[in-house]
Structures are given as structure tokens and as C-alpha cells.
Protein backbone atom coordinates (compact mmCIF):
# COMPACT_ATOMS: atom_id res chain seq x y z
CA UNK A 1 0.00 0.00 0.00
CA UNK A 2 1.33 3.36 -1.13
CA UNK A 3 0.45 5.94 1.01
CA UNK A 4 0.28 9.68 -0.05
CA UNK A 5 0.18 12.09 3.08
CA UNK A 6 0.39 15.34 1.89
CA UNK A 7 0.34 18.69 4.47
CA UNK A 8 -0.79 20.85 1.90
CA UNK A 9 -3.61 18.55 0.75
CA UNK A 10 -4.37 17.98 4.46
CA UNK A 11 -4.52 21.73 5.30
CA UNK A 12 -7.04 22.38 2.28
CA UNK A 13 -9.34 19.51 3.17
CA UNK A 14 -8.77 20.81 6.57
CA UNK A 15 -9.90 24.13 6.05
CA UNK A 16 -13.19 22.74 3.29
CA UNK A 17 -14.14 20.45 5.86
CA UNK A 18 -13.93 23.23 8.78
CA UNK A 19 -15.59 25.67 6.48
CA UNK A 20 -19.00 22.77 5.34
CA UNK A 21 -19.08 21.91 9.49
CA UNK A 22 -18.99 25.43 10.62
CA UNK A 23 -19.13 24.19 13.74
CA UNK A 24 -18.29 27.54 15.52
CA UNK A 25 -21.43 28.77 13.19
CA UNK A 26 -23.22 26.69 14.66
CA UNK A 27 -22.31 27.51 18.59
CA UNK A 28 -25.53 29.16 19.06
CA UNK A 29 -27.19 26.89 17.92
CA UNK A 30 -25.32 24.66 20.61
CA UNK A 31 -25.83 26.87 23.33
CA UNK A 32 -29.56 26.99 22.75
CA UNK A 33 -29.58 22.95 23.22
CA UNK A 34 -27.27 23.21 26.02
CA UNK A 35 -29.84 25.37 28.09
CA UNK A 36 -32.55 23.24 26.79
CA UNK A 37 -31.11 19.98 27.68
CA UNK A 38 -28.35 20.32 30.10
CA UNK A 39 -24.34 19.49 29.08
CA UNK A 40 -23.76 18.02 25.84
CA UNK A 41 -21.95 14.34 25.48
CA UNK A 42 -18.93 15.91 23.42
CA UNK A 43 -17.35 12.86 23.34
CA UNK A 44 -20.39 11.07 22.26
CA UNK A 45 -20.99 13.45 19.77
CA UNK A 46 -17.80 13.65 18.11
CA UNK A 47 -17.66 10.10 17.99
CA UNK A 48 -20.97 9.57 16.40
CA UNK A 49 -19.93 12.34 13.86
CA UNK A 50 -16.24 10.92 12.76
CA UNK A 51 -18.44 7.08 12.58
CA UNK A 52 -20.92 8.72 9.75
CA UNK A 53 -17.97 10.89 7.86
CA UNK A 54 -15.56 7.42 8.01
CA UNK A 55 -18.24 5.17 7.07
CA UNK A 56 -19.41 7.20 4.04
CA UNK A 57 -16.39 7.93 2.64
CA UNK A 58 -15.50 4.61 2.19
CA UNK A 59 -19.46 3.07 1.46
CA UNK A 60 -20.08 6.38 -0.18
CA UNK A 61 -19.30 6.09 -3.56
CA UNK A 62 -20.51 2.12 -3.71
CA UNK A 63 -23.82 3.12 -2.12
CA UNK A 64 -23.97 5.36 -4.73
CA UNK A 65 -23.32 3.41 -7.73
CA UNK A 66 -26.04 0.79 -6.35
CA UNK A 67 -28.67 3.76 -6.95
CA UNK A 68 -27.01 4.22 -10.12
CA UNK A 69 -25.95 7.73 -9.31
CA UNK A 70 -22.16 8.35 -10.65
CA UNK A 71 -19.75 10.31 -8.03
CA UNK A 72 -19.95 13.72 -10.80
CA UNK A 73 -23.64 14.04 -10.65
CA UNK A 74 -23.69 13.46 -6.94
CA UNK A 75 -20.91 16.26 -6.75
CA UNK A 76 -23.06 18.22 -8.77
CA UNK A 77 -25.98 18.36 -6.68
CA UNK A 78 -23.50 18.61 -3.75
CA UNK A 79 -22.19 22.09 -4.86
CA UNK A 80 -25.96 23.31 -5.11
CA UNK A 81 -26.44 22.53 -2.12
CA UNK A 82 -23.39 24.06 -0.32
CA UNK A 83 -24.19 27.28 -2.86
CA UNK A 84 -27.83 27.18 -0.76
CA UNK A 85 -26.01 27.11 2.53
CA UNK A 86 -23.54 29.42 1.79
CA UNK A 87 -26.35 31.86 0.93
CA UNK A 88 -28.39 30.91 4.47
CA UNK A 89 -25.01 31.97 6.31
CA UNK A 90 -23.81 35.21 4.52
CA UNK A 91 -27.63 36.72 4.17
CA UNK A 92 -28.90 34.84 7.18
CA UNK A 93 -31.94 33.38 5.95
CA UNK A 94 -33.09 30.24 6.15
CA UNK A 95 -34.27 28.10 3.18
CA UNK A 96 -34.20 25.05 5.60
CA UNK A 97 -36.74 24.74 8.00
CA UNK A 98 -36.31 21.75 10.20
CA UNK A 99 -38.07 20.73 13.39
CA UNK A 100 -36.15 20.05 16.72
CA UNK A 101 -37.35 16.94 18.52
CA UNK A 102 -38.34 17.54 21.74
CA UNK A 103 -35.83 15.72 23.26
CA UNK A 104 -32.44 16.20 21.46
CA UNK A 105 -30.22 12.93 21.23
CA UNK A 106 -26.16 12.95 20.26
CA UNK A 107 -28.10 11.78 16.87
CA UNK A 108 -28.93 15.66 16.27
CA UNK A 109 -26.22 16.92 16.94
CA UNK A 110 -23.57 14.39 15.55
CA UNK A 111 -26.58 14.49 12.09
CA UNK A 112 -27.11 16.62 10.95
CA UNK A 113 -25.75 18.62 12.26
CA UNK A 114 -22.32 17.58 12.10
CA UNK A 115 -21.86 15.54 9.66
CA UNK A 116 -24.79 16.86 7.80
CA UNK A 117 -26.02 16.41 4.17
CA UNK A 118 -23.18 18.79 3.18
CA UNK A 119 -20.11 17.13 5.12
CA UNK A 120 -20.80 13.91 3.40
CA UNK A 121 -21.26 15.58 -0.31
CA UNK A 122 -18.15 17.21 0.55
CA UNK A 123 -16.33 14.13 1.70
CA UNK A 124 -17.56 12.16 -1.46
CA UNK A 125 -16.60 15.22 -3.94
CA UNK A 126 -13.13 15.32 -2.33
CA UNK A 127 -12.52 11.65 -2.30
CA UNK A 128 -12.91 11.98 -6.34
CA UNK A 129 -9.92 15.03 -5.87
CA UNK A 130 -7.97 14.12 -3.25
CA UNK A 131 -5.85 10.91 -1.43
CA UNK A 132 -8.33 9.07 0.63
CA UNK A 133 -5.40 8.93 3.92
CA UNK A 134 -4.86 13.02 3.86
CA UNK A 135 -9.02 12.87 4.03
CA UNK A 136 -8.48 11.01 7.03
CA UNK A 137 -6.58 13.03 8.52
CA UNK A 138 -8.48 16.25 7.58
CA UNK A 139 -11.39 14.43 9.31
CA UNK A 140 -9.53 13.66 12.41
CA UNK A 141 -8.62 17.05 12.76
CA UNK A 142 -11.59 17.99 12.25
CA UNK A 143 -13.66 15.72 14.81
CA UNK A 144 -11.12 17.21 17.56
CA UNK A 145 -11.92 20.59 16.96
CA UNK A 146 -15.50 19.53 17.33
CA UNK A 147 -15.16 17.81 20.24
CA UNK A 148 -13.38 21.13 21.42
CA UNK A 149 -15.98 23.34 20.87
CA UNK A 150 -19.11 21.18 22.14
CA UNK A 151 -17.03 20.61 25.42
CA UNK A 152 -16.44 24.58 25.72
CA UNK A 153 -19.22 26.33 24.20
CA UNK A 154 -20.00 28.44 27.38
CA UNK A 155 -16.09 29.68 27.01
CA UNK A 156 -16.42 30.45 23.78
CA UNK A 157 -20.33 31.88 24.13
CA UNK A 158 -18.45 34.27 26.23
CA UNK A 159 -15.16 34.79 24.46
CA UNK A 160 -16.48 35.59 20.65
CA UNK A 161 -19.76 37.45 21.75
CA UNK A 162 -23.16 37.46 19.43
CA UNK A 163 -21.24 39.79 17.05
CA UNK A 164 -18.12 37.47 16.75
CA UNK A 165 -20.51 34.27 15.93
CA UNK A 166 -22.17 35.76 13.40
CA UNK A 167 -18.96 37.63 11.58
CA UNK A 168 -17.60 33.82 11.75
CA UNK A 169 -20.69 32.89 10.04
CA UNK A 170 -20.26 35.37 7.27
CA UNK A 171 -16.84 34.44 6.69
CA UNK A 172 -17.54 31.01 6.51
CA UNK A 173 -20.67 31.28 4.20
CA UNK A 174 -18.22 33.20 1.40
CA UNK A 175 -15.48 30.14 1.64
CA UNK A 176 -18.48 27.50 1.20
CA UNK A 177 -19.98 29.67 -2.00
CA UNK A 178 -16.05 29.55 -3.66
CA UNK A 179 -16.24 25.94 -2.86
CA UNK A 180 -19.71 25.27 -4.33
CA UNK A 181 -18.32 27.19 -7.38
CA UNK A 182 -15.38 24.94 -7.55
CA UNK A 183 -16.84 21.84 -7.05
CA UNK A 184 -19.28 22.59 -9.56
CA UNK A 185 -17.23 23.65 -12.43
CA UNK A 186 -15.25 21.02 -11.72
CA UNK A 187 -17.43 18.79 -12.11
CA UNK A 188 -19.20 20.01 -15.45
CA UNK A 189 -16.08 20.14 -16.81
CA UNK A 190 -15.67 16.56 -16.63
């Protein structure tokens, strides 16, 4: 087995998979379970979360193929709907309406929130660009700054402030809309 670790391919899954998470956009959300339903499980949480992103980038693809869906269409779609998500976080709409369970489970938070709809498009788009082992990593990475932020949100609650969150949020809605545009003319292109 040949493996490829790369730092530079690491960083720039990294920083894709950091921006489709946004889990420090999604902090107030956190903090508004948190005073709902008491301390989060981080550690249950992350788990559950680096489980789904692990399992579907390997079953991905093959689950995928059984549907009769190619990885280029699915990539497709993908960027559409990180464009749609981008636009939720920079003009803070929301084109998503969801309903929260009245009890909330590590299952909400680890999907989909987490490793949502637009983690796992992400993960199966970069599988089809990148080496599978620096995706690893990049999740990894990723899970532990998860885990870092649902055991700390208070700290950080207090630390960043409303404004902070939500200039985070803006940031991170303008990398996801380069990436939908990416992935997407990649993926005509083909």
C-alpha cells in the first residue's frame, strides 16, 4: 500500500471540511440545546460524527453506484447545495426549515448537524480530488476541533460574543460559496 500524506492537501481539506461543518457557526445553535437539555456528550458526539464521515467515505461512492448515481452528478448536486447554505449563512436566511425533537439525542447533533447532508457531499466530492489517507486526517482534525468546541461552548459563548458568531458565520458562508463554485465547475467540466 502506497500511502500519499500530503500537508498541503491535508490543510485544504482541513480548512473545506472546517468551512462545510462550521461548527463555531453553529455555537448558538449549541448553546440553545445546552440550556434546553443540560451538558452536551462531546465525546459522544464527536464520535458519532467521525463514525458517519468514516463510514461514508468509504461506502459512499458504492452506495452510490447501487442507486445508479455516478460520483460527478452526486458532486453536482452537492455544490448546489453548499451554494444554498452558503447563501443561508452570509444573508442569514433560512431556506431550511427543520423541526427540533423535543428531546435532542447525540443523533442531532452528531446528524445533521455535524456531519450533515453537506459534510458527506463534501467528503464524497473530495474523495474523487484528493488521497483518501490526507481525508483522514483532515477528518480527524476535524472531529477534535468539534469535540473542542461542544465541550467549551459556554467559554467560547463568552469569548467571541453574538457579534463574533455571526462575523464567523459570514466568513464562513463566502469560503463554502467559492467551494460550491469549484466543485461545480469542476465537475461540469468533466
Amino acid at each position: 500500500m502506497n500511502l500519499k500524506f500530503d500537508s498541503a492537501e491535508i490543510l485544504t481539506i482541513s480548512m473545506m471540511l472546517f468551512a462545510i461543518i462550521d461548527v463555531v457557526g453553529s455555537v448558538p445553535v449549541l448553546i440553545d440545546l445546552r440550556v434546553r437539555v443540560g451538558e452536551l456528550d462531546a465525546k459522544k458526539a464527536s464520535i458519532a460524527s467521525l463514525v458517519i464521515m468514516v463510514t461514508f467515505l468509504f461506502v459512499g461512492e458504492k452506495l452510490l453506484s447501487i442507486i445508479g448515481i455516478d460520483i460527478h452528478s452526486f458532486a453536482i448536486a452537492g455544490a448546489l447545495v453548499l451554494f444554498f447554505l452558503a447563501l443561508e449563512m452570509i444573508l442569514g436566511i433560512r431556506l431550511y426549515k427543520d423541526t427540533v425533537p423535543a428531546t435532542v439525542s447525540i443523533v442531532l447533533i452528531a446528524f445533521p448537524m455535524i456531519a450533515g447532508a453537506g459534510t458527506i457531499t463534501t467528503l464524497l466530492t473530495l474523495k474523487s480530488q484528493y488521497h483518501t489517507e490526507n481525508i483522514l486526517v483532515a477528518i480527524v482534525l476535524n472531529v477534535i476541533v468539534v469535540y473542542l468546541v461542544l465541550k467549551n461552548t459556554h467559554r467560547i459563548e463568552k469569548l467571541i460574543g453574538t457579534g463574533g458568531i455571526e462575523v464567523l458565520r459570514k466568513v464562513f458562508g463566502v469560503i463554502i460559496l467559492a467551494l460550491a463554485v469549484k466543485l461545480f465547475q469542476i465537475n461540469v467540466n468533466i
